[in-house]
C-alpha atoms as a PDB file:
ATOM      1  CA  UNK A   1      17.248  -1.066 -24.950  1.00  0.00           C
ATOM      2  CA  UNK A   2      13.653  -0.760 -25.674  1.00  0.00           C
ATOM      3  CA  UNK A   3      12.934  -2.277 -29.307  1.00  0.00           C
ATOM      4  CA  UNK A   4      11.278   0.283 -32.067  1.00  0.00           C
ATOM      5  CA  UNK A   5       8.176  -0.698 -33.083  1.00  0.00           C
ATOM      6  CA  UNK A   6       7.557  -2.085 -37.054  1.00  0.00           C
ATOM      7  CA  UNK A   7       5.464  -0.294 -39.452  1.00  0.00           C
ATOM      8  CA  UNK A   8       3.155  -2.270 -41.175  1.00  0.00           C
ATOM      9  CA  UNK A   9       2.301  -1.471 -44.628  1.00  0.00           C
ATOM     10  CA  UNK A  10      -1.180  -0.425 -45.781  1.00  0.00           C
ATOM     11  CA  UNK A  11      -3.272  -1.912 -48.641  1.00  0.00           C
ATOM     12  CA  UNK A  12      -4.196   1.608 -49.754  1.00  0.00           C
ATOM     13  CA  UNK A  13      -3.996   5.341 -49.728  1.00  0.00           C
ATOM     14  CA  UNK A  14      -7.592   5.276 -48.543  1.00  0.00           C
ATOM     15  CA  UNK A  15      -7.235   3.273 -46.078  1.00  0.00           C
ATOM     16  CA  UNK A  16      -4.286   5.023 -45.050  1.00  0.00           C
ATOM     17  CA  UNK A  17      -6.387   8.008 -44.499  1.00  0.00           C
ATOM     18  CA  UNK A  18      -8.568   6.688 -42.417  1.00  0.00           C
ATOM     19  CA  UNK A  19      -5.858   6.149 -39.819  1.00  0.00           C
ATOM     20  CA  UNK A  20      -5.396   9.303 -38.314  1.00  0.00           C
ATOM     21  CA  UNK A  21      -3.529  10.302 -34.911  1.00  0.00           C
ATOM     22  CA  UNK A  22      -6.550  11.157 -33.419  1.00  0.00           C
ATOM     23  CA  UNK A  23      -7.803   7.442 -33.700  1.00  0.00           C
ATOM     24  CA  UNK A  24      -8.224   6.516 -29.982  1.00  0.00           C
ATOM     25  CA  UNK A  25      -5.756   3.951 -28.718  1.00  0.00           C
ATOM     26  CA  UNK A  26      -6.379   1.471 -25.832  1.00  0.00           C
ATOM     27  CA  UNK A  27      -2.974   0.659 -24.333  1.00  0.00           C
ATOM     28  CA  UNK A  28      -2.909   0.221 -20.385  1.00  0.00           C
ATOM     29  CA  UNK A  29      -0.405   1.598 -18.733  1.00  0.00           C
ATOM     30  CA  UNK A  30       1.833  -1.645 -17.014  1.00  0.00           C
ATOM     31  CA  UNK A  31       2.311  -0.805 -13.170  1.00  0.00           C
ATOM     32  CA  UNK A  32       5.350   0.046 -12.043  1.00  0.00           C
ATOM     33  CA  UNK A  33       7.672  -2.188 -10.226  1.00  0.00           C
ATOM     34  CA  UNK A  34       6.904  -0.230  -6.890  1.00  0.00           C
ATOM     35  CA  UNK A  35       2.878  -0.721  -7.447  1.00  0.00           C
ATOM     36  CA  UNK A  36       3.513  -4.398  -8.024  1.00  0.00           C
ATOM     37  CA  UNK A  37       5.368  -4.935  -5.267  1.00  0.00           C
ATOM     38  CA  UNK A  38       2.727  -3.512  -3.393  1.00  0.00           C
ATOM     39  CA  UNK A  39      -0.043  -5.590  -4.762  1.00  0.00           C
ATOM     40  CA  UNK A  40       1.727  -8.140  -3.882  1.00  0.00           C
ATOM     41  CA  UNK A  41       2.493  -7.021  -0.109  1.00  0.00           C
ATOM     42  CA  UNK A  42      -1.955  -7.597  -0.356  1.00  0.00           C
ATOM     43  CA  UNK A  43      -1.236 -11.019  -1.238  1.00  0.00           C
ATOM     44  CA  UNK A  44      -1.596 -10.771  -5.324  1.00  0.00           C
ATOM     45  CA  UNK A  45       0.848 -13.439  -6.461  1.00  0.00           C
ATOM     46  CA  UNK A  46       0.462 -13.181 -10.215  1.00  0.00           C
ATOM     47  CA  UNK A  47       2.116  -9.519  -9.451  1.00  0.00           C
ATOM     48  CA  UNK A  48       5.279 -11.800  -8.512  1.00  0.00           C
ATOM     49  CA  UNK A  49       5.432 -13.169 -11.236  1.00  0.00           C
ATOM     50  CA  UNK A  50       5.280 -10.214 -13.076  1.00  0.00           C
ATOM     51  CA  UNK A  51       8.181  -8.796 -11.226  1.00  0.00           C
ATOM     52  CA  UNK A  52      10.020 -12.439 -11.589  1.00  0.00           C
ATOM     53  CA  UNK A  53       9.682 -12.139 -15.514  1.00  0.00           C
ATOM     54  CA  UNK A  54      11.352  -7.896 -15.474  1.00  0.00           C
ATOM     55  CA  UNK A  55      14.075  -8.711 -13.260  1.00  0.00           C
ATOM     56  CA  UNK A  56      15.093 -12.250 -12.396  1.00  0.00           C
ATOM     57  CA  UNK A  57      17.600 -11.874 -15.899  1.00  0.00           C
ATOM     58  CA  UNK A  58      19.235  -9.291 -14.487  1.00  0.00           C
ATOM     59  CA  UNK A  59      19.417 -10.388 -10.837  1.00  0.00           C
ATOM     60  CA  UNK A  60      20.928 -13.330 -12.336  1.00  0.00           C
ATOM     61  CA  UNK A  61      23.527 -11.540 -13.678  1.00  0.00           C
ATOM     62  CA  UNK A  62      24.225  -9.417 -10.993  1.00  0.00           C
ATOM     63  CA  UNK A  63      24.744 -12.201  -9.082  1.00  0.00           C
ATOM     64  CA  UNK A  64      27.001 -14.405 -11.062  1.00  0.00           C
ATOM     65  CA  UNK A  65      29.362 -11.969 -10.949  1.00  0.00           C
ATOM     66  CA  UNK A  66      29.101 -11.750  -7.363  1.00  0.00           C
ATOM     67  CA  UNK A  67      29.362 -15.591  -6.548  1.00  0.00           C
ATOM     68  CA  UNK A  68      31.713 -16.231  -9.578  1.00  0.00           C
ATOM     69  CA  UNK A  69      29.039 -19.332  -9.817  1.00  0.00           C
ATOM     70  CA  UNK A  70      26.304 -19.895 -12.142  1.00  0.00           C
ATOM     71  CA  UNK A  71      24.408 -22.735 -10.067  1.00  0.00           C
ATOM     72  CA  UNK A  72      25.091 -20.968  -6.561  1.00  0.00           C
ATOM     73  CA  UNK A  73      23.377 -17.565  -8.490  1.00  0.00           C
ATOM     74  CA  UNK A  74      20.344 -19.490  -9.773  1.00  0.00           C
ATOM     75  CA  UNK A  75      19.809 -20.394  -6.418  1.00  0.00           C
ATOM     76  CA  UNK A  76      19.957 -17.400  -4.724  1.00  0.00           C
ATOM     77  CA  UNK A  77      17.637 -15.620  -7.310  1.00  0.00           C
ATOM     78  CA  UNK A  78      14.364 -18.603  -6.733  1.00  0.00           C
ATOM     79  CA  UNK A  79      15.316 -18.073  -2.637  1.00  0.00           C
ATOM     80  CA  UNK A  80      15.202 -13.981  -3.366  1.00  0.00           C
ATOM     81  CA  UNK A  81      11.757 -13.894  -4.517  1.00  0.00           C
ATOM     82  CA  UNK A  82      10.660 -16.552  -2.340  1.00  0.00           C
ATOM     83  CA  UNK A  83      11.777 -14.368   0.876  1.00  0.00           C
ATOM     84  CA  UNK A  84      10.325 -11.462  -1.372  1.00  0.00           C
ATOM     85  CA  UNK A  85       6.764 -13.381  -0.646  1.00  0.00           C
ATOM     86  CA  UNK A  86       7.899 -14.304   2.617  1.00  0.00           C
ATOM     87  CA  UNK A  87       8.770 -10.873   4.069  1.00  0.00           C
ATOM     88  CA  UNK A  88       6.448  -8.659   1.435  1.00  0.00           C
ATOM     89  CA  UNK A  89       5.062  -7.266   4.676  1.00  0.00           C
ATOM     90  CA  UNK A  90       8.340  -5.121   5.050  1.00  0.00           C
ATOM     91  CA  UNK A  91       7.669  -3.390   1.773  1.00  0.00           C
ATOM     92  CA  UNK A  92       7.370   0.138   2.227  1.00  0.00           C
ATOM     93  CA  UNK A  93       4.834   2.214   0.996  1.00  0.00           C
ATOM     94  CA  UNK A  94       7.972   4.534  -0.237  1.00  0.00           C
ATOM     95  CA  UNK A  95      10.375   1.894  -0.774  1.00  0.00           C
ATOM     96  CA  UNK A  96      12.052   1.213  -4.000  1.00  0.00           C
ATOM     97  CA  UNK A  97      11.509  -2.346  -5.017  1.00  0.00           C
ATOM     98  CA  UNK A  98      15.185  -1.971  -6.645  1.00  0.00           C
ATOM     99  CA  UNK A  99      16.912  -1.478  -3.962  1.00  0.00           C
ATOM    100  CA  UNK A 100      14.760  -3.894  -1.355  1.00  0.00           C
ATOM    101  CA  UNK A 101      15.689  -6.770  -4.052  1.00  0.00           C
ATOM    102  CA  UNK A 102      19.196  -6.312  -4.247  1.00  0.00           C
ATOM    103  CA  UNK A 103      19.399  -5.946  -0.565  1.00  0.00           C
ATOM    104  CA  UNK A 104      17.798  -9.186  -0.373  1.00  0.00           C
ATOM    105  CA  UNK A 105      19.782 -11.240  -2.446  1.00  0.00           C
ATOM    106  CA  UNK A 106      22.845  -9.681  -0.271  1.00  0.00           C
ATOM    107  CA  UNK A 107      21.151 -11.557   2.281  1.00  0.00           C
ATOM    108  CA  UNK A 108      20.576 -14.668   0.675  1.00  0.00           C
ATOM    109  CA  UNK A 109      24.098 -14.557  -0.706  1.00  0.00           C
ATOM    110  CA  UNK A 110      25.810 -14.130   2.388  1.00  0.00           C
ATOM    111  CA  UNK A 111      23.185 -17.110   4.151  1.00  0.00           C
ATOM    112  CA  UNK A 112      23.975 -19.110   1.369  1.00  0.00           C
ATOM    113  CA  UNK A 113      27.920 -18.935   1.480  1.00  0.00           C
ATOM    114  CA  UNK A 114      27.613 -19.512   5.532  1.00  0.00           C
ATOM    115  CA  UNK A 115      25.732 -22.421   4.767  1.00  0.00           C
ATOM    116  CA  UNK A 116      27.637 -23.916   2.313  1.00  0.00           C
ATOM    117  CA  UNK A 117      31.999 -24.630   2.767  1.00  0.00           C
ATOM    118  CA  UNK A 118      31.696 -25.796  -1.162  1.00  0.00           C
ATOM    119  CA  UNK A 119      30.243 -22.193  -2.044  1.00  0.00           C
ATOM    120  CA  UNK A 120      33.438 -20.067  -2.843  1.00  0.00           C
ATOM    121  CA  UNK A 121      34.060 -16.401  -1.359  1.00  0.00           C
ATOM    122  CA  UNK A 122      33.250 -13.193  -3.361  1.00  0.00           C
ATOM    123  CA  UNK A 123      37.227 -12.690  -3.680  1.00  0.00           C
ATOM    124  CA  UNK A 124      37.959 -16.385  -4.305  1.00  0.00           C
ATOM    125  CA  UNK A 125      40.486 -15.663  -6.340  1.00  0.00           C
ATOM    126  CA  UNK A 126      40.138 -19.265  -8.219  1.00  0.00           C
ATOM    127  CA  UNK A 127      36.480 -18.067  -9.329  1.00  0.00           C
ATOM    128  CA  UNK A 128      36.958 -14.402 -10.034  1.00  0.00           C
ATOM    129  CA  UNK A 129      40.462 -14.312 -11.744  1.00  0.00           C
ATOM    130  CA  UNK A 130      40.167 -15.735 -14.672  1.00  0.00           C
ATOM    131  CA  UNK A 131      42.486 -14.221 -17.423  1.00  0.00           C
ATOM    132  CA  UNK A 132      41.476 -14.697 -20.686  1.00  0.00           C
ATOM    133  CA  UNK A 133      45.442 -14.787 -21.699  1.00  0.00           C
ATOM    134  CA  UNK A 134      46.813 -17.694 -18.304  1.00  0.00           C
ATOM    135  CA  UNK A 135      46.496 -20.416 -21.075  1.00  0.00           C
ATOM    136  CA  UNK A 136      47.964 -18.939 -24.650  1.00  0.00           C
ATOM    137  CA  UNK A 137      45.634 -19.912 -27.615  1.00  0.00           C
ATOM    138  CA  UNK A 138      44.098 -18.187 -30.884  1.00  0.00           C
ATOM    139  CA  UNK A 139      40.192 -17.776 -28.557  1.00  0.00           C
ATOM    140  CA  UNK A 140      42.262 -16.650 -25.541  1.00  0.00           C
ATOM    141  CA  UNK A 141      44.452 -14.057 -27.330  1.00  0.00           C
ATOM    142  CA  UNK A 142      41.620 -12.964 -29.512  1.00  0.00           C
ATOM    143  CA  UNK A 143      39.649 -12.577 -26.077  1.00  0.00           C
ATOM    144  CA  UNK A 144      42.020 -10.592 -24.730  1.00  0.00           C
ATOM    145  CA  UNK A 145      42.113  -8.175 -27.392  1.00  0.00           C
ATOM    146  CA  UNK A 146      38.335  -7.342 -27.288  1.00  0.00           C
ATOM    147  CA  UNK A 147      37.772  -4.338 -24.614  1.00  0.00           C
ATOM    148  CA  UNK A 148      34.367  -6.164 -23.402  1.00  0.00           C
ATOM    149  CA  UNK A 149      36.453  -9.327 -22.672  1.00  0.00           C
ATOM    150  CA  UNK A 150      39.581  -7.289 -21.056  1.00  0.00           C
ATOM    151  CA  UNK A 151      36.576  -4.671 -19.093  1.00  0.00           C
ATOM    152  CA  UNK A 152      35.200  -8.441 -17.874  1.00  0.00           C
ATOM    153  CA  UNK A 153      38.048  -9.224 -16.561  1.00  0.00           C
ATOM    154  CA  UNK A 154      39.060  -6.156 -15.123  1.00  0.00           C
ATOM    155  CA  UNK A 155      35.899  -6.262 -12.795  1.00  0.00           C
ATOM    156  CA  UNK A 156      36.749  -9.533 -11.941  1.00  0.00           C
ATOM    157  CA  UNK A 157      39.951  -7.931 -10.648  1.00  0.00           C
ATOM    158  CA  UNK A 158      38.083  -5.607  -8.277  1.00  0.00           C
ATOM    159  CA  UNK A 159      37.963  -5.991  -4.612  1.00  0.00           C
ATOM    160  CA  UNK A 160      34.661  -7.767  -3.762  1.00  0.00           C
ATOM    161  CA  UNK A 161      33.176  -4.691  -2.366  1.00  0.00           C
ATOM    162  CA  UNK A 162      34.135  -2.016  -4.743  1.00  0.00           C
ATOM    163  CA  UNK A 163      32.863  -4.599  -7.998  1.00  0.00           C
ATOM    164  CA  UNK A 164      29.827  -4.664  -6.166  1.00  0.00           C
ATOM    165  CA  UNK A 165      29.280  -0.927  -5.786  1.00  0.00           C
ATOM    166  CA  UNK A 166      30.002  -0.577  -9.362  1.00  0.00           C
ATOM    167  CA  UNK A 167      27.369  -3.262 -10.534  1.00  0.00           C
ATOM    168  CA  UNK A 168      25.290  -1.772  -8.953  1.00  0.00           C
ATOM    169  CA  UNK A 169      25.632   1.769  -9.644  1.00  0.00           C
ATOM    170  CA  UNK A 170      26.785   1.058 -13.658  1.00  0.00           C
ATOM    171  CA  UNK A 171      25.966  -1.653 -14.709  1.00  0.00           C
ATOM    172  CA  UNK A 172      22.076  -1.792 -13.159  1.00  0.00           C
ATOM    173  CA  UNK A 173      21.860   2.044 -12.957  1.00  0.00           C
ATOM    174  CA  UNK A 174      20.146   2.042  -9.199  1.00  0.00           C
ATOM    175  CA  UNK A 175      20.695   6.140  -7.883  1.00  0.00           C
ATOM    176  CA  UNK A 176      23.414   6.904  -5.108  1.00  0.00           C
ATOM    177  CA  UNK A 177      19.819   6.549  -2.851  1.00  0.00           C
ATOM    178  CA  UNK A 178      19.567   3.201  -3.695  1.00  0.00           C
ATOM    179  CA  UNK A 179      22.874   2.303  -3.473  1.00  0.00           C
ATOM    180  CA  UNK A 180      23.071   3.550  -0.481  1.00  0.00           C
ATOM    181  CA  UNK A 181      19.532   1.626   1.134  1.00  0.00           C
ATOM    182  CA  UNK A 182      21.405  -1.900  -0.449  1.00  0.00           C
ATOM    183  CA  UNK A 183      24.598  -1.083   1.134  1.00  0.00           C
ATOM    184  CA  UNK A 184      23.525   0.003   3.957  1.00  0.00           C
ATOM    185  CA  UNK A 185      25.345   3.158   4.232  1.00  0.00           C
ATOM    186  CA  UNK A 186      24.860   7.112   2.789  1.00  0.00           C
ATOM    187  CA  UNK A 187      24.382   8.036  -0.315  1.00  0.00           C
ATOM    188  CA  UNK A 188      27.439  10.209  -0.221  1.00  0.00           C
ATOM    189  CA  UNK A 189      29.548   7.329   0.878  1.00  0.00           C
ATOM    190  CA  UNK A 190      28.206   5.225  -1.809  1.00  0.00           C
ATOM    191  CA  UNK A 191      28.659   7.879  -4.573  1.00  0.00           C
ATOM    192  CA  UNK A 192      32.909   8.248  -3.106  1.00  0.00           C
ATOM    193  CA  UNK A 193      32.717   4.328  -3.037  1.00  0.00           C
ATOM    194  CA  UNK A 194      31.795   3.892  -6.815  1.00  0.00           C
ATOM    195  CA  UNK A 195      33.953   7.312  -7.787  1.00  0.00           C
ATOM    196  CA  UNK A 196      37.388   5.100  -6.384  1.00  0.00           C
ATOM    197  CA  UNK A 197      36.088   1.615  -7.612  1.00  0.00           C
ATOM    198  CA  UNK A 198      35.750   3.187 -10.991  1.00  0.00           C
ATOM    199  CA  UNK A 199      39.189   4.677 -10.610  1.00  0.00           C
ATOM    200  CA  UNK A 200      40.500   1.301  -9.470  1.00  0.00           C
ATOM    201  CA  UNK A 201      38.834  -0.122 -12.453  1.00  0.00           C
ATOM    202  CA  UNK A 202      40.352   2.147 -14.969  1.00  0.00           C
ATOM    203  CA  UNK A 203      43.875   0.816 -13.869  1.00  0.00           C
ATOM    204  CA  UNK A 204      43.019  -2.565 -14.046  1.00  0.00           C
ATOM    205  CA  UNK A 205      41.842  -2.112 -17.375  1.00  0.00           C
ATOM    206  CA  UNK A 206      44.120   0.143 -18.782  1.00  0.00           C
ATOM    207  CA  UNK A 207      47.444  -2.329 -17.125  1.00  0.00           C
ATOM    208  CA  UNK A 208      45.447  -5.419 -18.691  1.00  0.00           C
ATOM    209  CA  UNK A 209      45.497  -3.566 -22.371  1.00  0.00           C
ATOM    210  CA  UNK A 210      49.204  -2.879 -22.121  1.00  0.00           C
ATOM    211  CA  UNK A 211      49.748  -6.807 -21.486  1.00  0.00           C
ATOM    212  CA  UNK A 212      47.277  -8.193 -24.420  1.00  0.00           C
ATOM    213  CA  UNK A 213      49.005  -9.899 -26.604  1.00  0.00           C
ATOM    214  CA  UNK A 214      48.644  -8.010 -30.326  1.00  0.00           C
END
């Protein structure tokens, strides 16, 4: 959510007046991710950078929840946007630099996990299941009665592939499109792909609700 900005006071009607809407304002316009990416594709690296600072936070994120491992997800981000300088030449000049970086870190997930027997599976069910109510406690019980904590867990729940259309397509907002260039498939079978993970999601939720504690 984008923060308002604060008013600051003025010392005095006059000089209140003086500050009109017509008062020219010089406020670049910051590229968009798509431009960047493209400046960097001409070898700019501070425009990496730039794109490391919008989105490694949530590529993080989008990736714990993949891995089910905090360590294996900071890794995969730094080796994302080093292939990112490695292969910038494959940037399109219509490409959405969403969807190219989420495809990439499906890559570097899936090298990472065949290159490592300690890294677990998306469906390990060791990493991924983790109720908040398997060890009974005031924090787990409490937990378990929050919705965020119970909707948490309820992903967790999913089937590797249908959590990962849905963190995708809700949680980081990417279009059908671009759900469909990451997966690799259409954009109509990525829309009927999030419609039954949400489903599938709903009953998870809805079944772990029932068995929360009160």
């Amino acid at each position: 959510m984008i923060a308002a900005f604060s008013e600051f006071p003025v010392s005095s009607p006059r000089a209140a007046a003086r500050i009109t809407p017509a008062d020219p304002v010089d406020r670049p316009t910051p590229d968009s991710d798509h431009e960047l990416m493209l400046s960097v594709r001409e070898g700019d690296l501070d425009a990496l950078g730039e794109l490391f600072e919008r989105h490694h936070g949530h590529l993080f994120g989008y990736l714990v929840r993949m891995t089910g491992e905090r360590s294996s997800a900071e890794d995969i981000v730094q080796t994302v946007f080093q292939r990112m300088l490695k292969y910038r030449h494959t940037y399109r000049d219509e490409g959405s630099f969403t969807a190219w970086m989420y495809h990439l870190s499906r890559k570097c997930a899936a090298d990472l996990r065949r290159k490592s027997a300690s890294l677990p599976a998306d469906g390990d069910p060791e990493v991924l299941s983790r109720q908040p109510d398997d060890t009974p406690g005031a924090d787990e019980r409490a937990a378990a009665s929050d919705d965020r904590a119970l909707l948490r867990t309820a992903l967790d729940r999913l089937d590797p592939a249908d959590r990962e259309v849905l963190l995708l397509s809700r949680i980081r907002e990417l279009s059908f499109a671009e759900v469909a260039e990451v997966l690799e498939c259409s954009a109509g079978a990525a829309r009927v792909r999030a419609h039954r993970a949400l489903g599938e999601l709903r009953d998870h939720f809805f079944k772990l609700q029932k068995e929360a504690p009160p």
